[in-house]
Protein backbone atom coordinates (compact mmCIF):
# COMPACT_ATOMS: atom_id res chain seq x y z
CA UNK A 1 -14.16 3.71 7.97
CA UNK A 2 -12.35 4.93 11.39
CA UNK A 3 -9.04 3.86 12.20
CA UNK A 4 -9.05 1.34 14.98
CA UNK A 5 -6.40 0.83 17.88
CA UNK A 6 -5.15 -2.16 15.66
CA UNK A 7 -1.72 -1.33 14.52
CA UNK A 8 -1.18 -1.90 10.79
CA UNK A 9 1.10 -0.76 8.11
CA UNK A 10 -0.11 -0.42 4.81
CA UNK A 11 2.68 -0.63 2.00
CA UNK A 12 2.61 -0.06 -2.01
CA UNK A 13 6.01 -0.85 -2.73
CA UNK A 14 5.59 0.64 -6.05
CA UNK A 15 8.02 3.32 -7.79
CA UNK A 16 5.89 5.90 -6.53
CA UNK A 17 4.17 3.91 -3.49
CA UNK A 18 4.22 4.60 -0.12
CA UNK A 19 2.89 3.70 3.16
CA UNK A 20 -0.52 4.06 5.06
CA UNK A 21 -0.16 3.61 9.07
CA UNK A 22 -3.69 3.04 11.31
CA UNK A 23 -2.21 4.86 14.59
CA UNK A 24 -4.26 5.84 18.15
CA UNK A 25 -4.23 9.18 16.68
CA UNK A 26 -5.39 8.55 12.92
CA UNK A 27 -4.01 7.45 9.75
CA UNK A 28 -0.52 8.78 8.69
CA UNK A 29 0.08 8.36 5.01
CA UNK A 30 3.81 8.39 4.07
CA UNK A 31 5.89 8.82 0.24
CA UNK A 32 7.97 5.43 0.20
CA UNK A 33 11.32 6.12 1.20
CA UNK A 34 14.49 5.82 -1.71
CA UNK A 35 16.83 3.63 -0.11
CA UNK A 36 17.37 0.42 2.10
CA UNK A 37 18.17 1.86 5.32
CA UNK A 38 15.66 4.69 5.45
CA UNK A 39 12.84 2.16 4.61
CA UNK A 40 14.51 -0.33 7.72
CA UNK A 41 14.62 3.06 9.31
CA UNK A 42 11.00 3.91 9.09
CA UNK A 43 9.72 0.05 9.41
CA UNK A 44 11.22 0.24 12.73
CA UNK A 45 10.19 3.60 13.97
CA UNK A 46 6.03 2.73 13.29
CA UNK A 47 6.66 -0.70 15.00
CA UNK A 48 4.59 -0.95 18.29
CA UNK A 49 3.64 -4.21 19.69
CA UNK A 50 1.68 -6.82 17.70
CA UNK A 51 1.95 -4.38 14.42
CA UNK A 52 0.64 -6.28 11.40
CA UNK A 53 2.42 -4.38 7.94
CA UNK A 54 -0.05 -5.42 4.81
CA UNK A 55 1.51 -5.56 1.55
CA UNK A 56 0.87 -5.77 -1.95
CA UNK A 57 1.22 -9.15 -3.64
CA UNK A 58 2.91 -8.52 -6.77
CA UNK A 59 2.13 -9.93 -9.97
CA UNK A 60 4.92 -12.08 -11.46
CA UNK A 61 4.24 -11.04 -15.27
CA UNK A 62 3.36 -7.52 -16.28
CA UNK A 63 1.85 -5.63 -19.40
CA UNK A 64 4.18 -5.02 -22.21
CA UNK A 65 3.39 -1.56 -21.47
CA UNK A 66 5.20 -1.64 -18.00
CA UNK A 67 9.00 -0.61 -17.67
CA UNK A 68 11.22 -3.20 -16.70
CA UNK A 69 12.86 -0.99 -14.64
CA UNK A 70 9.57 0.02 -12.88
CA UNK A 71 8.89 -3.85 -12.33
CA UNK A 72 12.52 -3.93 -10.75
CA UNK A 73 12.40 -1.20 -8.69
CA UNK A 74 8.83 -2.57 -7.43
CA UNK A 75 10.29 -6.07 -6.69
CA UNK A 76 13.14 -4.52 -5.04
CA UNK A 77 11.06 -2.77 -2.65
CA UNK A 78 8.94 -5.66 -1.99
CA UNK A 79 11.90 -7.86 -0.97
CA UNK A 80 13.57 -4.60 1.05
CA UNK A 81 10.00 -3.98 3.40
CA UNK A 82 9.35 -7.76 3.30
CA UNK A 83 12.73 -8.59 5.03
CA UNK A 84 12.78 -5.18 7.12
CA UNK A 85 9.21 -6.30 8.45
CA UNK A 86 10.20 -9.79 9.48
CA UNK A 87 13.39 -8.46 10.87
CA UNK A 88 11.54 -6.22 13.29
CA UNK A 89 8.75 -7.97 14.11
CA UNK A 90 5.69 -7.62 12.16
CA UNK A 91 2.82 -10.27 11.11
CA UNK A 92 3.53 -9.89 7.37
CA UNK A 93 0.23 -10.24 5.30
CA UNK A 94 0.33 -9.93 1.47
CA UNK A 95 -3.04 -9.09 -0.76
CA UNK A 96 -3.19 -9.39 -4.33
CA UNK A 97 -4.57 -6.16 -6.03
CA UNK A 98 -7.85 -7.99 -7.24
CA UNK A 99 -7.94 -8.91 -3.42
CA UNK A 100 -7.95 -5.63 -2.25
CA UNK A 101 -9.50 -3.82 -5.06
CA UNK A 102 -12.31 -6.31 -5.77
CA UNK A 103 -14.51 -4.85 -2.60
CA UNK A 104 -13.75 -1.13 -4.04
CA UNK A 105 -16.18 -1.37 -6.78
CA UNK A 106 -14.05 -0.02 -9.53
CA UNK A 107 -14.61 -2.75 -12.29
CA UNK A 108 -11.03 -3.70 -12.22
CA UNK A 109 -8.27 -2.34 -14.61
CA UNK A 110 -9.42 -3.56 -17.80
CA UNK A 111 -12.29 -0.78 -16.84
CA UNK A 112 -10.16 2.01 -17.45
CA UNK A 113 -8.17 2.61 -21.17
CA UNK A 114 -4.67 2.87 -19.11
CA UNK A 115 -2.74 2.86 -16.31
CA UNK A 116 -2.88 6.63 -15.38
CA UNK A 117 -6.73 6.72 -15.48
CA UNK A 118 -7.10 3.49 -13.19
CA UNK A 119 -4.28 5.89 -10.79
CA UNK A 120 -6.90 8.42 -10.84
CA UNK A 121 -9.38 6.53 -10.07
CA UNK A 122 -7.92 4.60 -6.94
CA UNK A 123 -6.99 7.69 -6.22
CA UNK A 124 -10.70 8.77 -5.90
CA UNK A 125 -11.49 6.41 -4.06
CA UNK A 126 -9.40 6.84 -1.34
CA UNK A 127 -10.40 10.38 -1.67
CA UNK A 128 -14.07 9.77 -1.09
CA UNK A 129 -13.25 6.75 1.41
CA UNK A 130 -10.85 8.90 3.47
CA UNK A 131 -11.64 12.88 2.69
CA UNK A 132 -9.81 14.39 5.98
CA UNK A 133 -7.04 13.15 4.48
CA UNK A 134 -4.17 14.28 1.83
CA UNK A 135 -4.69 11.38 -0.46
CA UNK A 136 -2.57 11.33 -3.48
CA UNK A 137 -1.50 9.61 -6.63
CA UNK A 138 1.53 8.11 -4.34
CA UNK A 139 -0.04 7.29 -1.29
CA UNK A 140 -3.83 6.24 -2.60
CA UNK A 141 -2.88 2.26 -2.90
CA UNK A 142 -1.33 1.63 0.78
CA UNK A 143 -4.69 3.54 1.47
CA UNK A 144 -6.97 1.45 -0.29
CA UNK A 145 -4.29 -1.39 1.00
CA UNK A 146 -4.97 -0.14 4.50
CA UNK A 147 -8.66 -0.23 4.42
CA UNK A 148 -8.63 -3.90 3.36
CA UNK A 149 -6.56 -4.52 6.23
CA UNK A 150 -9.05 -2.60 8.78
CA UNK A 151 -11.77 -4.89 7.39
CA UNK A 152 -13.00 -2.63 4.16
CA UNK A 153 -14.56 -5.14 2.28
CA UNK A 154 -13.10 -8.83 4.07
């Protein structure tokens, strides 16, 4: 799929997430930033007029086999790009991962026998989706996220 003129920020607020940002120019991918300010920071800097940032929805209950201190970190985030995006301006869209995954073709989680093979396979994904690009294991979801958001699938 090309990237259109339609400005839109892609964000996994995961651990390890990042961001994926449809510019003029291409698609940027970005690591997410550690701490409050240098995510308000960054929010700010992509923001051009009528930006749309696309988030993930996150699940209130997890796996027994997730950290609780990955599922706070992740909720943290969430809450720090949510409020940075409505300070500055952006339509704010959330989409559940079933939402954004379900047009991927993957089979869903439950396809894979844990979390670091479904990873990979995202990850693949965005690889074959997006090969001029420098996908990885940290940016691969705001990716995926971003190609919902561009129409991939909706």
């Amino acid at each position: 799929m090309k990237a259109s003129n339609k400005p839109i920020v892609a964000v996994d607020p995961g651990v390890s997430g990042g961001f994926a940002v449809n510019t003029p120019d291409g698609i940027i991918l970005l690591s997410m930033p550690e701490s409050l300010p240098e995510i308000c920071a960054l929010i700010n800097q992509l923001k051009v007029a009528n930006s749309e940032l696309w988030i993930e929805e996150l699940p209130l209950f997890v796996s027994p086999m997730t950290k609780s201190s990955s599922m706070a970190v992740l909720h943290r985030n969430l809450g720090r790009v949510e409020a940075a995006a409505y300070a500055y301006g952006y339509a704010l869209h959330r989409a559940a991962p079933k939402v954004w995954q379900a047009p991927l073709g993957l089979g869903g989680k439950a396809s894979c026998k844990d979390h670091s093979e479904w990873k990979r396979k995202l990850k693949a994904k965005a690889q074959e989706l997006y090969p001029h690009l420098d996908v990885t294991l940290k940016n691969c979801d705001a990716l995926l996220i971003l190609h919902y958001a561009l129409g991939g699938g909706r």
